[in-house]
C-alpha atoms as a PDB file:
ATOM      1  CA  UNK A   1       0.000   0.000   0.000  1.00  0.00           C
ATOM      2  CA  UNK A   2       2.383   2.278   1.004  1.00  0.00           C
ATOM      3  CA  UNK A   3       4.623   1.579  -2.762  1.00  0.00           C
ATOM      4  CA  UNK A   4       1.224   2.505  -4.548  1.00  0.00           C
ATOM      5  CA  UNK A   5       1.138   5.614  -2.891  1.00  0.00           C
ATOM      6  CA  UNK A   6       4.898   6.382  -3.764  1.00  0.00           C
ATOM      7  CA  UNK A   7       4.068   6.127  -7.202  1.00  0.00           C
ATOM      8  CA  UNK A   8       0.795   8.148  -7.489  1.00  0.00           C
ATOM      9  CA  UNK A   9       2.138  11.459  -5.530  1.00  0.00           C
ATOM     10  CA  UNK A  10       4.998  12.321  -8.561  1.00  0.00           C
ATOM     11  CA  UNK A  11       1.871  11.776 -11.179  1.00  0.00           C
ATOM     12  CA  UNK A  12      -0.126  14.747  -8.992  1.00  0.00           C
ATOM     13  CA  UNK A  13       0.483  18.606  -9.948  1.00  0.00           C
ATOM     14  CA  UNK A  14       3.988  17.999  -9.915  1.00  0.00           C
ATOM     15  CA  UNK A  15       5.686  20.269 -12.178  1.00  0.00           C
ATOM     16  CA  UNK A  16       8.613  18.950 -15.015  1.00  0.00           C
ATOM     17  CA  UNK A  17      10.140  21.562 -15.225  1.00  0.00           C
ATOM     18  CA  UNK A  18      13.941  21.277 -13.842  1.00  0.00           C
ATOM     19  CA  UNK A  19      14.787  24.990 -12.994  1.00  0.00           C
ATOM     20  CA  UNK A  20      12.936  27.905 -12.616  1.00  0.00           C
ATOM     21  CA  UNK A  21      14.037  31.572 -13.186  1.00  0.00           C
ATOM     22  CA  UNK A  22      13.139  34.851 -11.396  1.00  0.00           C
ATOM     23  CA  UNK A  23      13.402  38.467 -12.480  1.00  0.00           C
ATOM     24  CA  UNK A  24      16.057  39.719 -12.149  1.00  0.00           C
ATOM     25  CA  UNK A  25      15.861  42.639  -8.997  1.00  0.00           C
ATOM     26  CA  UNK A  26      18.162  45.434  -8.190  1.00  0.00           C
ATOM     27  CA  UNK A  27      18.590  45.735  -4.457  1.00  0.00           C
ATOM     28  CA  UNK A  28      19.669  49.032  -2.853  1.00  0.00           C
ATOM     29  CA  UNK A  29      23.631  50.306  -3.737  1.00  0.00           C
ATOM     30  CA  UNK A  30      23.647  47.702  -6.625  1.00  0.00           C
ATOM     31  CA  UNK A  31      25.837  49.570  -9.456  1.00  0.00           C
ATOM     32  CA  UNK A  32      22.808  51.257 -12.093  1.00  0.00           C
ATOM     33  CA  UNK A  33      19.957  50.627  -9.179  1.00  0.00           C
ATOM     34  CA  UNK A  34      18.505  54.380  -8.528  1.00  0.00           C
ATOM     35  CA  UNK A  35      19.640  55.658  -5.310  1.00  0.00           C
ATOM     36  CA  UNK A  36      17.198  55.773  -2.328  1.00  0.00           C
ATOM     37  CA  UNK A  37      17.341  59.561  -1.734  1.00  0.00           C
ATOM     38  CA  UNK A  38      16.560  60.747  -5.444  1.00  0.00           C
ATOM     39  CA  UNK A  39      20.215  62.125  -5.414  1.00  0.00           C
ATOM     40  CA  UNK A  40      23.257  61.680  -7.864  1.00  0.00           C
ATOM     41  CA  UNK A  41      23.671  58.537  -7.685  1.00  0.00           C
ATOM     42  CA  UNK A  42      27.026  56.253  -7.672  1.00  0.00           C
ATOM     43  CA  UNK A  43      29.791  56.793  -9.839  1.00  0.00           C
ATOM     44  CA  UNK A  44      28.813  54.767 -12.948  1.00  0.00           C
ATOM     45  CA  UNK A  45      25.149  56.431 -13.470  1.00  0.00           C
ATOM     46  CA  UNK A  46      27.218  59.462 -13.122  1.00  0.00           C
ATOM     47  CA  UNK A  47      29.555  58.796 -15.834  1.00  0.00           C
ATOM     48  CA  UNK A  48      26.481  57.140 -17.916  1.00  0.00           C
ATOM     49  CA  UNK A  49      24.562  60.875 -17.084  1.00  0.00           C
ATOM     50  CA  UNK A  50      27.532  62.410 -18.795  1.00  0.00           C
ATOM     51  CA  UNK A  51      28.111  60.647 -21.374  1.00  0.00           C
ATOM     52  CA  UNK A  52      24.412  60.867 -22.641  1.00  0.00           C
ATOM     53  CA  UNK A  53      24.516  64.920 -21.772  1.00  0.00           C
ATOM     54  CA  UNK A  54      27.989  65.153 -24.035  1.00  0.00           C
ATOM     55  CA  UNK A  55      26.264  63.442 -27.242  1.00  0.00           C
ATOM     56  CA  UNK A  56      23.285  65.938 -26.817  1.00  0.00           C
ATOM     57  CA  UNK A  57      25.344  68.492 -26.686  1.00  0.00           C
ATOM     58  CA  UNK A  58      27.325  67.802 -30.006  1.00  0.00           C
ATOM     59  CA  UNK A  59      23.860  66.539 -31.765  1.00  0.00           C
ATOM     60  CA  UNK A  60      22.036  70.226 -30.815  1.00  0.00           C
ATOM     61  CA  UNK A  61      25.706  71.866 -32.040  1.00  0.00           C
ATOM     62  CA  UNK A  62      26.216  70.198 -35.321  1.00  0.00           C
ATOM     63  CA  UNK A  63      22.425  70.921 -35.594  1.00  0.00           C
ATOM     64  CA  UNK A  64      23.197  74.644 -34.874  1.00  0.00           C
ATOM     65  CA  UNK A  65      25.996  74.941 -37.174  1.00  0.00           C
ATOM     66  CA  UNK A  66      24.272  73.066 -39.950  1.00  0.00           C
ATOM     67  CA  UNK A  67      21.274  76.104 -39.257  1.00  0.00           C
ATOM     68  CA  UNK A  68      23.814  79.011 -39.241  1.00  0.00           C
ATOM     69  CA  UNK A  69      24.833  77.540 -42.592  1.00  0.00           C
ATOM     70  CA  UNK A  70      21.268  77.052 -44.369  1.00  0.00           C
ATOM     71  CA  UNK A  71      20.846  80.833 -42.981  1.00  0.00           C
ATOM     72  CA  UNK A  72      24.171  82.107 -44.434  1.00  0.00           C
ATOM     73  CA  UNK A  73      22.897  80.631 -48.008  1.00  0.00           C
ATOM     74  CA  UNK A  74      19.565  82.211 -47.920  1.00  0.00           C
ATOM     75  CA  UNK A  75      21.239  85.490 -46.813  1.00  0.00           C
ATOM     76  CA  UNK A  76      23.717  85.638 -49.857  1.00  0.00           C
ATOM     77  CA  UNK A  77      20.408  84.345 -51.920  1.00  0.00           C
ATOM     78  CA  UNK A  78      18.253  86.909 -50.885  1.00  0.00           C
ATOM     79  CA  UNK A  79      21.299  89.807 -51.588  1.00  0.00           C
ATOM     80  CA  UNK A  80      21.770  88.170 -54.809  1.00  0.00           C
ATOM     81  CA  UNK A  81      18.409  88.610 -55.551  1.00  0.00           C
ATOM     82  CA  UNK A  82      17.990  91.970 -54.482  1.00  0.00           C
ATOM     83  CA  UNK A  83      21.377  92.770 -56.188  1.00  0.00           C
ATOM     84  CA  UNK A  84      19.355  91.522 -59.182  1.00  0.00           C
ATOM     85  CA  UNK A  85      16.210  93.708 -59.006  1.00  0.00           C
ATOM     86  CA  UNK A  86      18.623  96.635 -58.208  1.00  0.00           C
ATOM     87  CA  UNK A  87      19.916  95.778 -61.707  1.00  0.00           C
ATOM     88  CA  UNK A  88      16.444  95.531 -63.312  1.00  0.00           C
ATOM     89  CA  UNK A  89      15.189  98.998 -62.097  1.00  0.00           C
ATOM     90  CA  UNK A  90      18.681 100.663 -63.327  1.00  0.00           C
ATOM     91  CA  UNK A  91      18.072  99.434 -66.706  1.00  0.00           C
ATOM     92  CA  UNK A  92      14.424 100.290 -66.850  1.00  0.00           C
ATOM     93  CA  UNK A  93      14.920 103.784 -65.539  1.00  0.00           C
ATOM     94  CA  UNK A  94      12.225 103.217 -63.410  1.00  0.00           C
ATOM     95  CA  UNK A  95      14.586 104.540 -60.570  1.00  0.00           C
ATOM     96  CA  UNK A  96      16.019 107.593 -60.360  1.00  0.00           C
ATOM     97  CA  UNK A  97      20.045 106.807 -59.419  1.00  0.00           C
END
C-alpha cells in the first residue's frame, strides 16, 4: 500500500520543469539601481549621465551649425536677388540713381 502511494504522488500537480528563473531585482547600492534619496547617484550612473549629456550636446551643435549655414545661403540668396532687381530697375529707368 504504502509503494502505490509512492508512485501516485509524482503523477499529482507535480511540475517537469527542472529549474525555474526569477526576475532579475536590483537591491539598494547595486551599481545602475537608482539611489534611495533621489540624489546623484554612484559613480557609474554618473559617468552614464555624462556621457548621454555630451552626445546631446554635439547633436544640438552640429544641428546649430548646420542652421547658421542654411541661414548664411539664404542670406547671400536673398542679396543676390535683391542685387538683381537693383539691376532691373537701373536698366528700366524706373529709378532715379
Amino acid at each position: 500500500m504504502f509503494r502505490q502511494t509512492l508512485i501516485k504522488l509524482p503523477t499529482r500537480g507535480v511540475s517537469t520543469r527542472a529549474f525555474s528563473t526569477t526576475v532579475r531585482a536590483m537591491a539598494a547600492g547595486d551599481t545602475g539601481s537608482p539611489p534611495k534619496t533621489g540624489g546623484q547617484g554612484d559613480a557609474f550612473q554618473q559617468r552614464e549621465r555624462a556621457n548621454e549629456d555630451y552626445a546631446i550636446r554635439r547633436r544640438e551643435q552640429e544641428k546649430l551649425l548646420e542652421l547658421r549655414k542654411k541661414i548664411n545661403e539664404q542670406q547671400d540668396h536673398l542679396k543676390k536677388l535683391s542685387d538683381h532687381i537693383d539691376e532691373l530697375t537701373k536698366e528700366q529707368g524706373g529709378e532715379k540713381n
